[in-house]
PDB file of N, CA and C in Angstrom:
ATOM      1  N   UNK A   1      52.679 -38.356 -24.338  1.00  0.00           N
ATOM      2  CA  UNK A   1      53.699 -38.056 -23.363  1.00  0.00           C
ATOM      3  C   UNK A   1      53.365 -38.749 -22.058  1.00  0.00           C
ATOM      4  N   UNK A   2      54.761 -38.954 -21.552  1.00  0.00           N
ATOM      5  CA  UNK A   2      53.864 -39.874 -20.123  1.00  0.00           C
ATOM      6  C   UNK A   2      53.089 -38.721 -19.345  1.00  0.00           C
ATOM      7  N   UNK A   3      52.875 -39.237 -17.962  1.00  0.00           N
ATOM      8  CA  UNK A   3      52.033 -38.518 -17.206  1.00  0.00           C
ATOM      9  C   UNK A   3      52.768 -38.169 -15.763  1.00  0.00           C
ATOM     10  N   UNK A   4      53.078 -37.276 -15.116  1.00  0.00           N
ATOM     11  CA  UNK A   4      53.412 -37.756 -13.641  1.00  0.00           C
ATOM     12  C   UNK A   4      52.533 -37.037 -12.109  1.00  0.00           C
ATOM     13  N   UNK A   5      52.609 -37.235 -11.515  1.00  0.00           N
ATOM     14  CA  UNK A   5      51.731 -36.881 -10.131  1.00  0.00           C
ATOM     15  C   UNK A   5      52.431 -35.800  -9.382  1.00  0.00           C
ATOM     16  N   UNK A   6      51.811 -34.609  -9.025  1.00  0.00           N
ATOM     17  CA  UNK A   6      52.465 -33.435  -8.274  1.00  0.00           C
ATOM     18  C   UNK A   6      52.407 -33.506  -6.886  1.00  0.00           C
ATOM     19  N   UNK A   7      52.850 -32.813  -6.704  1.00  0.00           N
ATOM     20  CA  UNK A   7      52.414 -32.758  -4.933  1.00  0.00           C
ATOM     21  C   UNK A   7      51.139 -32.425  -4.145  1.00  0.00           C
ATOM     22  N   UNK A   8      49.974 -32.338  -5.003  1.00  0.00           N
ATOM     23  CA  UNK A   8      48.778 -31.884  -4.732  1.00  0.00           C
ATOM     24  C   UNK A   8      48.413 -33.547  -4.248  1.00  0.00           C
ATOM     25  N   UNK A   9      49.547 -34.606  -4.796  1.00  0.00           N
ATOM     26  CA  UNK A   9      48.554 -36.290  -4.079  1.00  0.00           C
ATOM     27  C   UNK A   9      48.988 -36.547  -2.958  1.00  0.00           C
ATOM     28  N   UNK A  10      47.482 -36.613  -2.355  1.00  0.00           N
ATOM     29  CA  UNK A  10      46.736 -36.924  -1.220  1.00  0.00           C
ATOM     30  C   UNK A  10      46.673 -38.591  -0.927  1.00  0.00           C
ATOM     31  N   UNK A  11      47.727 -39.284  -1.578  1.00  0.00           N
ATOM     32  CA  UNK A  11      48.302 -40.818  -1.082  1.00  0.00           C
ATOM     33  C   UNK A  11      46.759 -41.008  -1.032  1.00  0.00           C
ATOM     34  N   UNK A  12      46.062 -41.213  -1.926  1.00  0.00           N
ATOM     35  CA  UNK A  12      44.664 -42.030  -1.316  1.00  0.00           C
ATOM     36  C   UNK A  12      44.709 -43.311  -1.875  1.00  0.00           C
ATOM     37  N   UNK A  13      45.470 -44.076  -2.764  1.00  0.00           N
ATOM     38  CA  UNK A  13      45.371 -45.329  -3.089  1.00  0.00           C
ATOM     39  C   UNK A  13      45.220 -45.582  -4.452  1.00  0.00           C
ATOM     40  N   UNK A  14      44.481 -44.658  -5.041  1.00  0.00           N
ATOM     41  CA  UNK A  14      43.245 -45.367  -6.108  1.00  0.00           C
ATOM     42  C   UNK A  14      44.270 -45.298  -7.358  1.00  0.00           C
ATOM     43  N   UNK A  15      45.427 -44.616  -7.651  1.00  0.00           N
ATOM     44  CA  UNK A  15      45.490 -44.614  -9.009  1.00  0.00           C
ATOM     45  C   UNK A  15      46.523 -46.055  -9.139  1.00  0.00           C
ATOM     46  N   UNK A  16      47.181 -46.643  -8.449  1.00  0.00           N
ATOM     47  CA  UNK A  16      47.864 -47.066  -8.382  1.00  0.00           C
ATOM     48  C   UNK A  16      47.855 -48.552  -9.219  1.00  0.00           C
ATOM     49  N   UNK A  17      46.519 -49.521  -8.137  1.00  0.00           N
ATOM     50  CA  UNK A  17      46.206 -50.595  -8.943  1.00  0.00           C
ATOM     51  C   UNK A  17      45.159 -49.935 -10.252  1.00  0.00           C
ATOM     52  N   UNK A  18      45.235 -48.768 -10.831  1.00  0.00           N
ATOM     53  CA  UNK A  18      43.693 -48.935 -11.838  1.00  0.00           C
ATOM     54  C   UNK A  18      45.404 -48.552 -13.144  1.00  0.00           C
ATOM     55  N   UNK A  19      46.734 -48.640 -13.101  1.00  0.00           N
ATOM     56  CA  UNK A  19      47.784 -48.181 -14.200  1.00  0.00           C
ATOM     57  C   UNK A  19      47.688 -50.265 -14.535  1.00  0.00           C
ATOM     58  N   UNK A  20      47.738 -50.415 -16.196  1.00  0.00           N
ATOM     59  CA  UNK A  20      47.993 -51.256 -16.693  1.00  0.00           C
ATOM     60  C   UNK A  20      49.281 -51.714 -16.955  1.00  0.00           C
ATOM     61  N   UNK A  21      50.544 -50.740 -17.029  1.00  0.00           N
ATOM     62  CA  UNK A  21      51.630 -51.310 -17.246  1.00  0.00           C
ATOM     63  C   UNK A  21      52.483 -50.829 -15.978  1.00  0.00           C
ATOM     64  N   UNK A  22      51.793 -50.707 -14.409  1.00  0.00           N
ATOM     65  CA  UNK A  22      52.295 -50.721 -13.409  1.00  0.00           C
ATOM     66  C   UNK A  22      53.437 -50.238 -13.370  1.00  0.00           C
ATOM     67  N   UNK A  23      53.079 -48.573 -13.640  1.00  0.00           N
ATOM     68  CA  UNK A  23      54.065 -47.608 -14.316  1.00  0.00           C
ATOM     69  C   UNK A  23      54.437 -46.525 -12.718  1.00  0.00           C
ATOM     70  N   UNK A  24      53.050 -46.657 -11.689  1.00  0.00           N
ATOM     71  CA  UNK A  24      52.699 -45.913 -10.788  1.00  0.00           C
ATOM     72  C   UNK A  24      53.637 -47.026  -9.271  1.00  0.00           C
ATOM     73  N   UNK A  25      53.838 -46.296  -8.808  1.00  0.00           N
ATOM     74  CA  UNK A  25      53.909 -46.495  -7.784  1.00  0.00           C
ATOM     75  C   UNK A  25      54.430 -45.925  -6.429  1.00  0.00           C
ATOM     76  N   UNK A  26      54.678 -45.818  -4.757  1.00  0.00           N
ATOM     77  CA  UNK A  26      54.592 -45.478  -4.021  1.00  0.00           C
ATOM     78  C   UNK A  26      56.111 -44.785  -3.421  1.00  0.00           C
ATOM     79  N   UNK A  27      56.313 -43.306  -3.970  1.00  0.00           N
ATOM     80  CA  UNK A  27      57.261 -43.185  -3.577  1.00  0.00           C
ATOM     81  C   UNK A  27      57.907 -42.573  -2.041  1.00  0.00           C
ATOM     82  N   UNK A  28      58.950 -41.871  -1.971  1.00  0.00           N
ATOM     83  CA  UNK A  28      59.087 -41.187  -0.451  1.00  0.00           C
ATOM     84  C   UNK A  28      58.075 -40.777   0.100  1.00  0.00           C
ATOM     85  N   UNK A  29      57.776 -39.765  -0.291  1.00  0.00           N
ATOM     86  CA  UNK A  29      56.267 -39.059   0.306  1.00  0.00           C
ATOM     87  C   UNK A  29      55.192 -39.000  -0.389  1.00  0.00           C
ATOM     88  N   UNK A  30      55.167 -39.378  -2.131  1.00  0.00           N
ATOM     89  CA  UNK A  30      53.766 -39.464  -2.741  1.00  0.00           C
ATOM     90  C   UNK A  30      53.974 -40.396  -3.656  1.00  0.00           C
ATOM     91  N   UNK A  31      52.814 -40.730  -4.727  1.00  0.00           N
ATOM     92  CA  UNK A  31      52.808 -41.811  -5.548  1.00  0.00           C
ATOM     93  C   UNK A  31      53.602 -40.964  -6.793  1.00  0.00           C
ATOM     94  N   UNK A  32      54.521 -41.784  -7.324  1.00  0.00           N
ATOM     95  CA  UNK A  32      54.857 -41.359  -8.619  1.00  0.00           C
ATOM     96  C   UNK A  32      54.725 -42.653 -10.070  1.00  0.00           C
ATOM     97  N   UNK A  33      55.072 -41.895 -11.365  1.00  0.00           N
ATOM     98  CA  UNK A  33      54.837 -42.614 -12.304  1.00  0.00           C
ATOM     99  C   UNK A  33      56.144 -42.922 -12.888  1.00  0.00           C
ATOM    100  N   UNK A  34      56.418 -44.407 -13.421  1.00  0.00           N
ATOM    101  CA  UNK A  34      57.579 -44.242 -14.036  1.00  0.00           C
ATOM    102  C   UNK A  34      57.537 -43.936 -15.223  1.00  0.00           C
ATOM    103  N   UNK A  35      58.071 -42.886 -16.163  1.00  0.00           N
ATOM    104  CA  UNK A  35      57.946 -42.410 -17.369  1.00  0.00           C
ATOM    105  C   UNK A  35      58.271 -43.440 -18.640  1.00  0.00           C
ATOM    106  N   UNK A  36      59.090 -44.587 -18.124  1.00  0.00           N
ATOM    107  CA  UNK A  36      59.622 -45.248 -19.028  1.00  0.00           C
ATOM    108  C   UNK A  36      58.760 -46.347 -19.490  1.00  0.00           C
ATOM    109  N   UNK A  37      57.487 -46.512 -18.380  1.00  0.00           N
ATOM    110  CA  UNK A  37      56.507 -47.440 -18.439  1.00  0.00           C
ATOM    111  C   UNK A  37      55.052 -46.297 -18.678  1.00  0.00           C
ATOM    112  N   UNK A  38      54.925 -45.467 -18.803  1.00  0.00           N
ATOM    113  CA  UNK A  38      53.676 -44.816 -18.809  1.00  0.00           C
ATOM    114  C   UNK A  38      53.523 -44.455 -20.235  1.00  0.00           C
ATOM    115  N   UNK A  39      52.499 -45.050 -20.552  1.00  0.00           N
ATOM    116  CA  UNK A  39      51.637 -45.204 -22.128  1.00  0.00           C
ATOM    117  C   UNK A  39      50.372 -44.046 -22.180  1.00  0.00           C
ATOM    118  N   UNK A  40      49.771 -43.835 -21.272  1.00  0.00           N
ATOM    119  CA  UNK A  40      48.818 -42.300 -20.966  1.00  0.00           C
ATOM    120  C   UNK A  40      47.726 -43.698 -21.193  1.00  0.00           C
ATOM    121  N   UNK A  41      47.940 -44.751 -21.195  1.00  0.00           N
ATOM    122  CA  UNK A  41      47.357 -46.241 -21.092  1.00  0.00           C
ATOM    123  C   UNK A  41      46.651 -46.194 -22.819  1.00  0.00           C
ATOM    124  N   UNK A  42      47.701 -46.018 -24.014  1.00  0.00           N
ATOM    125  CA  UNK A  42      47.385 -46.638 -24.941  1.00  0.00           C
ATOM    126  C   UNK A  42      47.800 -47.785 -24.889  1.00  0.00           C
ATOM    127  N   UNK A  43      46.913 -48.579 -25.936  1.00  0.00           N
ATOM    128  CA  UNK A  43      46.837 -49.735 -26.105  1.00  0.00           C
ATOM    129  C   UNK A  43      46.308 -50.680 -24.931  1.00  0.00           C
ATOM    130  N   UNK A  44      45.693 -49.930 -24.069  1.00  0.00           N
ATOM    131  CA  UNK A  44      44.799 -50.499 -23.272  1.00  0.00           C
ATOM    132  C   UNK A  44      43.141 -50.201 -23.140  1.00  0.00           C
ATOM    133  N   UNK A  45      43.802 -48.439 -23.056  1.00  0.00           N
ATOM    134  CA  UNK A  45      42.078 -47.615 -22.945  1.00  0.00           C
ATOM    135  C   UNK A  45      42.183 -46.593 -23.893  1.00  0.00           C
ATOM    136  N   UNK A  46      41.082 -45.798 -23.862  1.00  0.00           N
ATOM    137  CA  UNK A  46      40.676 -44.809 -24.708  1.00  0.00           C
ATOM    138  C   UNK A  46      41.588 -43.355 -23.905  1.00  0.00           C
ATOM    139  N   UNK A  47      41.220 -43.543 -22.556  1.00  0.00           N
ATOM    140  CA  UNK A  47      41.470 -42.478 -21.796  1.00  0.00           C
ATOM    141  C   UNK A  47      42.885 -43.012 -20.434  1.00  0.00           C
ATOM    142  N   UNK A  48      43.632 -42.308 -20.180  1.00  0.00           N
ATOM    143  CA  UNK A  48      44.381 -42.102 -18.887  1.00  0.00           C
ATOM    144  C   UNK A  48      43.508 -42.880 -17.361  1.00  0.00           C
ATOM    145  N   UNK A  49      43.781 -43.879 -17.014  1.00  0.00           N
ATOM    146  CA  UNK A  49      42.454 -44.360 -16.193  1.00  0.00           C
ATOM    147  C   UNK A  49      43.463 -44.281 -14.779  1.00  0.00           C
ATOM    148  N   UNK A  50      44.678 -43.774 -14.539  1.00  0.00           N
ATOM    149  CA  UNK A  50      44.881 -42.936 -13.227  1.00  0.00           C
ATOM    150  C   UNK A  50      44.021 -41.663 -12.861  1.00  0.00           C
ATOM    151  N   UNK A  51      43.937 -40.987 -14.346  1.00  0.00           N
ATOM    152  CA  UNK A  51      43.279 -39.707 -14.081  1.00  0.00           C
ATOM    153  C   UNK A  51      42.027 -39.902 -14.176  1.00  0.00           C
ATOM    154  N   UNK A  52      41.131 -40.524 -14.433  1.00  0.00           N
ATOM    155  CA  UNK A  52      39.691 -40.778 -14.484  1.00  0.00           C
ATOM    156  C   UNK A  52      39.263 -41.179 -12.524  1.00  0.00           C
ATOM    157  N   UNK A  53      40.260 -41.507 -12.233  1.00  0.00           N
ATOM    158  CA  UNK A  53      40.098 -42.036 -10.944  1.00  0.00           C
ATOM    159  C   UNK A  53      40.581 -40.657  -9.475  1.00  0.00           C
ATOM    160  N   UNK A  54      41.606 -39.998 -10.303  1.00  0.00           N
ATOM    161  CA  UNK A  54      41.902 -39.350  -9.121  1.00  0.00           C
ATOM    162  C   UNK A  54      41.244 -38.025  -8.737  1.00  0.00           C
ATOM    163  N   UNK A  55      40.748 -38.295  -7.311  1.00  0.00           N
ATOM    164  CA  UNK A  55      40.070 -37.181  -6.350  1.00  0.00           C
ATOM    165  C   UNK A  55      40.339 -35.978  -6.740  1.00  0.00           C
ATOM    166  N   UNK A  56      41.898 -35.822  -7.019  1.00  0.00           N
ATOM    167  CA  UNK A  56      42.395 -34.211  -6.925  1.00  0.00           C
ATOM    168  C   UNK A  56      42.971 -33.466  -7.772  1.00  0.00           C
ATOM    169  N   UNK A  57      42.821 -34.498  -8.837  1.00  0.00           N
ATOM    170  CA  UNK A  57      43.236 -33.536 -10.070  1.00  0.00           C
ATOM    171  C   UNK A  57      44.801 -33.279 -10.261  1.00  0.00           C
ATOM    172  N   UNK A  58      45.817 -34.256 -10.032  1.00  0.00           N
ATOM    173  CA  UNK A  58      47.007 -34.354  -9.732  1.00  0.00           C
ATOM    174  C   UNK A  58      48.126 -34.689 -10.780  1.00  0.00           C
ATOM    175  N   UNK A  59      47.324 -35.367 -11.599  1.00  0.00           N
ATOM    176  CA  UNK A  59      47.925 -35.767 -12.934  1.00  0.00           C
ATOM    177  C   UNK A  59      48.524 -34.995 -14.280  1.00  0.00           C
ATOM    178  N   UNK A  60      49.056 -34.232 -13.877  1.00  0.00           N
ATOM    179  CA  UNK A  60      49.307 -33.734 -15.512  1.00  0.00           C
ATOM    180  C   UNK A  60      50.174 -34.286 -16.631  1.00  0.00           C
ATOM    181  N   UNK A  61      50.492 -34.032 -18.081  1.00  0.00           N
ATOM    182  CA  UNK A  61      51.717 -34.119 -18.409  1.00  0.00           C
ATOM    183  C   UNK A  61      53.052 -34.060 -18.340  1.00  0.00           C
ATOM    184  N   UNK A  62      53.697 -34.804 -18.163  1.00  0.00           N
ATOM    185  CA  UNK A  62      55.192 -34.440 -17.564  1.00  0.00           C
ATOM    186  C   UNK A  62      55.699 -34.163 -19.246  1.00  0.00           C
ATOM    187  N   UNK A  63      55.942 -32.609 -18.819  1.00  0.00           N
ATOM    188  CA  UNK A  63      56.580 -31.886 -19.829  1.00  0.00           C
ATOM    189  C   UNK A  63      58.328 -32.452 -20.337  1.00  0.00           C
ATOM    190  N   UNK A  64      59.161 -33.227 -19.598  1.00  0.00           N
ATOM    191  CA  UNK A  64      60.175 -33.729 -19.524  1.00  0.00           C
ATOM    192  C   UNK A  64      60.274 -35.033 -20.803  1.00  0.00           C
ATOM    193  N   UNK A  65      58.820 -35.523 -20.774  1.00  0.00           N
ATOM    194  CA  UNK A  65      58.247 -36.715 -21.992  1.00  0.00           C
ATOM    195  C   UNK A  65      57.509 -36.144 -22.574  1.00  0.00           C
ATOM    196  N   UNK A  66      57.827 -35.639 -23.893  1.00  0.00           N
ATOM    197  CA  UNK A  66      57.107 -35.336 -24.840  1.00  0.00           C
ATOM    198  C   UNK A  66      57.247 -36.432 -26.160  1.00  0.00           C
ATOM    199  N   UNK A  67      55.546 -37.225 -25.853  1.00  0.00           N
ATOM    200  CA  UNK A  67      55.862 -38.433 -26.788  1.00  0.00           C
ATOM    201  C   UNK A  67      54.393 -38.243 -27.838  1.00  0.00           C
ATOM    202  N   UNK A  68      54.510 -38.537 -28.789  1.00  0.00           N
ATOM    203  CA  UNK A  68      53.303 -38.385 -29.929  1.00  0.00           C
ATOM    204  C   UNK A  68      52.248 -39.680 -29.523  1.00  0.00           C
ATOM    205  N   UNK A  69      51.247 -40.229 -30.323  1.00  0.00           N
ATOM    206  CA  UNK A  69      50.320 -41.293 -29.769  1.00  0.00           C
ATOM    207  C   UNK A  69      51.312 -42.418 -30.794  1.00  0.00           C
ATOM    208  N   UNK A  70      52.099 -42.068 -31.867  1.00  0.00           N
ATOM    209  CA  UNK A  70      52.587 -43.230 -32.140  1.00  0.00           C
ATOM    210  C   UNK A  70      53.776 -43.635 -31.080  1.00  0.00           C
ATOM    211  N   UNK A  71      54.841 -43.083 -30.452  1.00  0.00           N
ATOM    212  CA  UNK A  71      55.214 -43.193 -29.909  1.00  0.00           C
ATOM    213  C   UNK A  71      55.094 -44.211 -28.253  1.00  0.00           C
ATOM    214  N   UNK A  72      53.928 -43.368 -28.003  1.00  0.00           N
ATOM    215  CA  UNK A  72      53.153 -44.192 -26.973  1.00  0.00           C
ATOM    216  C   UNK A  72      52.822 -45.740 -27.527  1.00  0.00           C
ATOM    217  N   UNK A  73      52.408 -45.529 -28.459  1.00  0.00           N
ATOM    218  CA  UNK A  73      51.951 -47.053 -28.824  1.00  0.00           C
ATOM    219  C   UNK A  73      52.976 -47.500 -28.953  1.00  0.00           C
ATOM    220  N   UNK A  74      54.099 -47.324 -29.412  1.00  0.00           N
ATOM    221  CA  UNK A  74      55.458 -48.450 -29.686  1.00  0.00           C
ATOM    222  C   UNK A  74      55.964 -49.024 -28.347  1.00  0.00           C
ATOM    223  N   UNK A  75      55.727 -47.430 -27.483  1.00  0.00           N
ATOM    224  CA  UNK A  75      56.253 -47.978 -25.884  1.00  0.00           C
ATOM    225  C   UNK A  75      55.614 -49.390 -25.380  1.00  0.00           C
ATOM    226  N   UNK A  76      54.107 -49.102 -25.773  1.00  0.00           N
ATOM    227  CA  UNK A  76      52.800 -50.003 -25.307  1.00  0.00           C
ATOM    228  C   UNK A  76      53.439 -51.351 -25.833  1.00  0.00           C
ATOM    229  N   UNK A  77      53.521 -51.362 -27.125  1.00  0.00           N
ATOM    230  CA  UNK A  77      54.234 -52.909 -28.029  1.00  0.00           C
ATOM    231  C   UNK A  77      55.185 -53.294 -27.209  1.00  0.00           C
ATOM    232  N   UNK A  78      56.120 -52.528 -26.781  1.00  0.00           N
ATOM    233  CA  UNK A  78      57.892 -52.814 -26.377  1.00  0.00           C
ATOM    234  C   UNK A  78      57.371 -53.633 -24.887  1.00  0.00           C
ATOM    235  N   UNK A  79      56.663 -52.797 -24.022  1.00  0.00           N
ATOM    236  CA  UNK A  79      56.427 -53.384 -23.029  1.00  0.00           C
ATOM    237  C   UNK A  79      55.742 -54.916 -22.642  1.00  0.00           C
ATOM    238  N   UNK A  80      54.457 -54.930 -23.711  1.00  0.00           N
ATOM    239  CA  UNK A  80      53.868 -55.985 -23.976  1.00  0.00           C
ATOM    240  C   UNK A  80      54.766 -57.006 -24.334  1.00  0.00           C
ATOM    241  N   UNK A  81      56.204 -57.366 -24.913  1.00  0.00           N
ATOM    242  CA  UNK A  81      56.906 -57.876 -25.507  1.00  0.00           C
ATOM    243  C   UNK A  81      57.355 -58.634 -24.377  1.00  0.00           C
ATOM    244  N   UNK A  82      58.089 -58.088 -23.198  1.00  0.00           N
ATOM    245  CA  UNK A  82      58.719 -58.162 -22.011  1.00  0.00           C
ATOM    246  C   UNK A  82      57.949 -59.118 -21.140  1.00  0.00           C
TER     247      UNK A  82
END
């Protein structure tokens, strides 16, 4: 499932350049993720490497995308394609 950022982010920078399919980025008042690009970074890493990075623990599942790991991976293919 993708991932998205709550209001607990503290705009510190870091998750932004460490997303591979530059899914994250800087919205009105905090960083958000775009769901349509967020892979939870299969087919890149093992693990979520916004959340390995962020200070505050901000990241959860966005319950709105509920996607399986095959799923994710097809997203991962589709995008890579582009």
């Amino acid at each position: 499932m993708a991932l998205m950022i709550t209001d607990d982010c503290i705009n510190c920078d870091v998750c932004e350049p460490e997303c591979p399919n530059e899914a994250i980025s800087q919205g009105p008042e905090i960083y958000q993720i775009d769901p349509l690009r967020c892979t939870e970074c299969v087919g890149h890493y093992d693990t979520p490497q916004c959340r390995e990075v962020c200070p505050v623990d901000c990241i959860p599942n966005n319950p709105d995308y509920q996607e399986s790991r095959g799923q994710l991976q097809s997203k991962y293919e589709n995008l890579m394609r582009k």
